[in-house]
Protein backbone atom coordinates (compact mmCIF):
# COMPACT_ATOMS: atom_id res chain seq x y z
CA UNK A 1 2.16 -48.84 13.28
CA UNK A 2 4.82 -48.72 15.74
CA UNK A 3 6.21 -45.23 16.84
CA UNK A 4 9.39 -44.08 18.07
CA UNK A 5 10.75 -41.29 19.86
CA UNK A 6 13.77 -39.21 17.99
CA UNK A 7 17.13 -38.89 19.76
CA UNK A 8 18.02 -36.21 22.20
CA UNK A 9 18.54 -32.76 20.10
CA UNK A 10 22.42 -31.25 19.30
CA UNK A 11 23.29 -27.84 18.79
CA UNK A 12 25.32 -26.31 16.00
CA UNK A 13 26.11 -22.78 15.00
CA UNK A 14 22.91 -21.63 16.82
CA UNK A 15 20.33 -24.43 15.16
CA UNK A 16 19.68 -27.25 17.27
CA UNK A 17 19.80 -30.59 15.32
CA UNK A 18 18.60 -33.99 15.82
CA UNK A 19 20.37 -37.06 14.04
CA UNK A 20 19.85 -40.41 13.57
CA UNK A 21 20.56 -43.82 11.67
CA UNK A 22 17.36 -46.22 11.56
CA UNK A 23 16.35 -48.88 9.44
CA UNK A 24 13.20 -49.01 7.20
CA UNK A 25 11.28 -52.20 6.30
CA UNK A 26 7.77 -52.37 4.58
CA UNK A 27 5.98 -51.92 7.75
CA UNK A 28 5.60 -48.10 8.13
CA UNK A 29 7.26 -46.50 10.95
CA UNK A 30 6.29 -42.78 13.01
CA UNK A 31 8.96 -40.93 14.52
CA UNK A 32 8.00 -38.38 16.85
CA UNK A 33 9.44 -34.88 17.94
CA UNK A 34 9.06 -33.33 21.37
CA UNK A 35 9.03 -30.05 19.71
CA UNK A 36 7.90 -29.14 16.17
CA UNK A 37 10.76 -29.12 13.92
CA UNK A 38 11.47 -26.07 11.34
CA UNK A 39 13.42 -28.46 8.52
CA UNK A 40 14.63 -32.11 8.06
CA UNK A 41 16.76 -33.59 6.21
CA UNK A 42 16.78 -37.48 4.96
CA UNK A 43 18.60 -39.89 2.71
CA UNK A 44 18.22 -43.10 1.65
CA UNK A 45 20.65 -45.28 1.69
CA UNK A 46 19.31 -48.44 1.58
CA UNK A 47 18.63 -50.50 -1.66
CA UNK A 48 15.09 -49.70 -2.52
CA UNK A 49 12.96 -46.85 -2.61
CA UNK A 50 10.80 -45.81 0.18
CA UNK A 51 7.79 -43.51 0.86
CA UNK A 52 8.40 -40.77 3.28
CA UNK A 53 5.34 -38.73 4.49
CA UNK A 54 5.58 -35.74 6.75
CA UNK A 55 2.15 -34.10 7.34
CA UNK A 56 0.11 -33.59 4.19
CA UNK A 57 3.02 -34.37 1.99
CA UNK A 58 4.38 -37.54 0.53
CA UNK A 59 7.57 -38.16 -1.10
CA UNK A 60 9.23 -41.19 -2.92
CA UNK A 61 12.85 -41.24 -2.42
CA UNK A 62 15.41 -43.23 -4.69
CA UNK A 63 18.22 -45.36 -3.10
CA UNK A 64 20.83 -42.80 -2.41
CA UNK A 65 18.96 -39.94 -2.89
CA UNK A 66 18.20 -36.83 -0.27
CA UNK A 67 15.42 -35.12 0.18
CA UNK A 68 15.23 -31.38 2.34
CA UNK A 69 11.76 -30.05 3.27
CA UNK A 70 11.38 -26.77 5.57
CA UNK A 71 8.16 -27.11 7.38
CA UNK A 72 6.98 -27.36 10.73
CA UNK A 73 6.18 -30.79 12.00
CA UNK A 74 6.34 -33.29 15.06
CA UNK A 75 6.29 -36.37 13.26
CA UNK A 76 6.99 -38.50 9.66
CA UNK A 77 6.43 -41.50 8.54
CA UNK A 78 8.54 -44.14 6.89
CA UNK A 79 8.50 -47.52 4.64
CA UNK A 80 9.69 -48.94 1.38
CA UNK A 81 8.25 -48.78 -1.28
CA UNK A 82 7.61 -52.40 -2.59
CA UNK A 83 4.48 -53.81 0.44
CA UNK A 84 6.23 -57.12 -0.42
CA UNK A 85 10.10 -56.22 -0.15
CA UNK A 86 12.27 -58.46 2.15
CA UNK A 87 15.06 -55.50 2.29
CA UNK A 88 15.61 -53.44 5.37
CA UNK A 89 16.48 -50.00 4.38
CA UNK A 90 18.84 -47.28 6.09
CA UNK A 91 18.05 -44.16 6.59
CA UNK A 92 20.02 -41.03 7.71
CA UNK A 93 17.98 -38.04 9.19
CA UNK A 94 19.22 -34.30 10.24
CA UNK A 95 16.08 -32.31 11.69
CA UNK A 96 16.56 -28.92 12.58
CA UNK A 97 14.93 -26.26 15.18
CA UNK A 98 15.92 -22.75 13.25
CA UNK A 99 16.28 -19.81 16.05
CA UNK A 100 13.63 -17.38 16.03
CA UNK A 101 14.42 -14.44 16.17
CA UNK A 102 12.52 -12.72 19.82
CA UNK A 103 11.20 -9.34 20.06
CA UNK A 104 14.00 -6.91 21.55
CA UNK A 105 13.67 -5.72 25.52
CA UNK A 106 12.07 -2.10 25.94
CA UNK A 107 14.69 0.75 26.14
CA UNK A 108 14.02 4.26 26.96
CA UNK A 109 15.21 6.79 23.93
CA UNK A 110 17.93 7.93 26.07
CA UNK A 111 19.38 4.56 25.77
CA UNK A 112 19.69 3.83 22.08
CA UNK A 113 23.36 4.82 20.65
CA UNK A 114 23.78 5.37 17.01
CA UNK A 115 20.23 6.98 16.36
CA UNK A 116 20.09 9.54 13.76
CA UNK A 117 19.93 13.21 15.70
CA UNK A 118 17.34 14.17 12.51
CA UNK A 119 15.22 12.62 10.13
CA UNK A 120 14.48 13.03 6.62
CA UNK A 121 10.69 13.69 5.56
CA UNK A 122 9.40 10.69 3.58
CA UNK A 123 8.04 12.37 0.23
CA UNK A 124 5.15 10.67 -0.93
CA UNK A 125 1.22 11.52 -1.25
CA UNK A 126 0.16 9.97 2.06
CA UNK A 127 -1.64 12.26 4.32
CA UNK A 128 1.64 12.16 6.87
CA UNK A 129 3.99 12.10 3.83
CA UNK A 130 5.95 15.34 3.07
CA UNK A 131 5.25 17.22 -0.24
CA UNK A 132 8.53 17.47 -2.72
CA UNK A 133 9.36 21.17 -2.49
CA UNK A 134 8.25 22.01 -6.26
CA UNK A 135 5.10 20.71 -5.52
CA UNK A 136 2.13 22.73 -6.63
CA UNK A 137 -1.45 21.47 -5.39
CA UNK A 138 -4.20 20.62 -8.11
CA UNK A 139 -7.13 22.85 -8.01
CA UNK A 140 -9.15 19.40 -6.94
CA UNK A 141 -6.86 19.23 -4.21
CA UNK A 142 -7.62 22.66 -2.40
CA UNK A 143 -10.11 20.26 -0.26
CA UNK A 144 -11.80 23.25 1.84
CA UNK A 145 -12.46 25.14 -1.70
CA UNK A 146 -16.43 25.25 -2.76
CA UNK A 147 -17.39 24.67 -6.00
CA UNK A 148 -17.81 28.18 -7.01
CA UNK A 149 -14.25 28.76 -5.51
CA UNK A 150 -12.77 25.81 -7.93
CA UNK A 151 -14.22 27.40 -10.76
CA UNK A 152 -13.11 31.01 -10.29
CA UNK A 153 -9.31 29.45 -9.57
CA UNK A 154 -9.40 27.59 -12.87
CA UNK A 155 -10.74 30.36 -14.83
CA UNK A 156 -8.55 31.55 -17.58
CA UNK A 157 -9.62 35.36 -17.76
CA UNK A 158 -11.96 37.70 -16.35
CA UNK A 159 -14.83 36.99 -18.42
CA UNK A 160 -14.36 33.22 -16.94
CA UNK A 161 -14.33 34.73 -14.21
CA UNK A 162 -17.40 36.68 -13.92
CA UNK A 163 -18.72 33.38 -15.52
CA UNK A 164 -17.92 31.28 -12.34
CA UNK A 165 -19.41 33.52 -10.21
CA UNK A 166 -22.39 33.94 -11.72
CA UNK A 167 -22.08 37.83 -12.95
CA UNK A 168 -22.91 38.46 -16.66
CA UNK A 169 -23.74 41.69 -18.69
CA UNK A 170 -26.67 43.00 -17.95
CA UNK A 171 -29.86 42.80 -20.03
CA UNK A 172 -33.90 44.27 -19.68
CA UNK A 173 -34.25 40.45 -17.62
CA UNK A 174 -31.16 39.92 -16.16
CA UNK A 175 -28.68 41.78 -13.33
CA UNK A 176 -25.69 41.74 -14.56
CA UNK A 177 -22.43 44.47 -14.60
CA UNK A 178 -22.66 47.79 -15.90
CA UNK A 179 -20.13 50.53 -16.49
CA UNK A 180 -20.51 54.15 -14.68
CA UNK A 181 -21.43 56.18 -17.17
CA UNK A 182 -19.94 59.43 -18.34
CA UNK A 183 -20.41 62.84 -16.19
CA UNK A 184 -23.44 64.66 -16.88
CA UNK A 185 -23.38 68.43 -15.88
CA UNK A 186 -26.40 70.09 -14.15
CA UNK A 187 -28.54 71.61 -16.85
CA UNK A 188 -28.69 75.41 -17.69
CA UNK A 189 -31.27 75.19 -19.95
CA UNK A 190 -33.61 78.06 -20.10
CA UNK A 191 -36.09 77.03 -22.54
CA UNK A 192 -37.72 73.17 -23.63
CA UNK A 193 -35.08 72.53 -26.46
CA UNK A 194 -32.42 72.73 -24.43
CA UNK A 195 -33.66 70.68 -21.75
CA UNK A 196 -34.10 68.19 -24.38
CA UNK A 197 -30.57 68.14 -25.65
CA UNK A 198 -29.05 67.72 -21.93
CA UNK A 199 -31.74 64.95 -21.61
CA UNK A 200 -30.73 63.31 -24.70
CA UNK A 201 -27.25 63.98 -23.61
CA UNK A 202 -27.71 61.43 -20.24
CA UNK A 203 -29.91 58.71 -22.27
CA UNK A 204 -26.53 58.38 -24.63
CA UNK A 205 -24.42 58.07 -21.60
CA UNK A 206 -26.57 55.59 -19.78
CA UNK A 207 -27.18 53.52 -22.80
CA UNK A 208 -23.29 53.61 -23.49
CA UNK A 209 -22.76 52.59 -19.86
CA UNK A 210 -25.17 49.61 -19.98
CA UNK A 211 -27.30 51.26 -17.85
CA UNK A 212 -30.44 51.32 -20.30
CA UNK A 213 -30.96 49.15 -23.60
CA UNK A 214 -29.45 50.69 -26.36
């Protein structure tokens, strides 16, 4: 399969181009790039079809017909179509090196003009994103809360409360809360029924305070 070199490359408006006019027969011919290539361009203007293959991919092209493929490549391949044609076929082709563009020379702060003297906060839920200012954090959220301390901030009144903490009224079996009960004045008593009414006097005010069972 004979191989030939492409032409020297152009420039224009900052891509550098290579063109050529060549003739294609049925015996396949390789052009080769010094340098890959970013896009290429080729029509047909012969008067049969021909196979063009560049890399992995092969195309059929029509008799005045173009084809445009942007890909990097050294190399393609062409021939006509028909292994038994006696026509020579011309082709045009525009390949194309695109400018990259390069990563921009280091420049101290001090140098930069333009640059914004402030910058907004980006509001989002990232953990170096800004909060919008009616934000209000979900009690999940409170990350250095226990579990206890979750429950007694989403309890909806005190006996929730006392729930989430783990105080109930008491019982004969269980701790719980208990109310002080009322004042009870020093007895004066001077004989057995009367120290029976002041004692009967601070078993209703314990039992009303929770203190005793009722």
């Amino acid at each position: 399969m004979p191989t030939v070199t492409a032409p020297a490359i152009g420039q224009s408006s900052g891509e550098r181009l290579t063109t050529f006019l060549d003739t294609v027969s049925k015996d396949p011919i390789t052009w080769t790039y010094p340098e890959a290539q970013d896009k290429i361009q080729i029509r047909n203007s012969g008067a049969e079809p021909i196979k063009i293959t560049i890399g992995s991919d092969s195309i059929t092209l029509d008799r005045d017909k173009t084809v445009i493929k942007e890909m990097s490549f050294t190399e393609f391949t062409a021939q006509t179509v028909n292994p038994d044609s006696a026509y020579t076929n011309q082709i045009d082709v525009v390949a194309t090196i695109i400018p990259k563009t390069g990563a921009a020379d280091s420049v101290p702060w001090s140098g930069i003009t333009g640059k914004p003297s402030t910058f907004a906060p980006r509001v989002g839920t990232g953990a170096t994103d800004a909060k919008a200012g009616n934000w209000l954090p979900k009690i999940a959220e409170v990350s250095d809360a226990t579990t206890v301390g979750k429950a007694l901030m989403g309890a909806t009144d005190a006996a929730a409360g006392r729930t989430a903490i783990g105080v109930t009224t008491a019982t004969t079996a269980t701790a719980g809360i208990v109310k002080q009960a009322a004042a009870q004045a020093n007895s004066a008593a001077t004989d057995v029924a009367g120290l029976v009414a002041n004692f009967n006097t601070l078993l209703t005010n314990l039992r009303a305070a929770g203190h005793i069972a009722p």
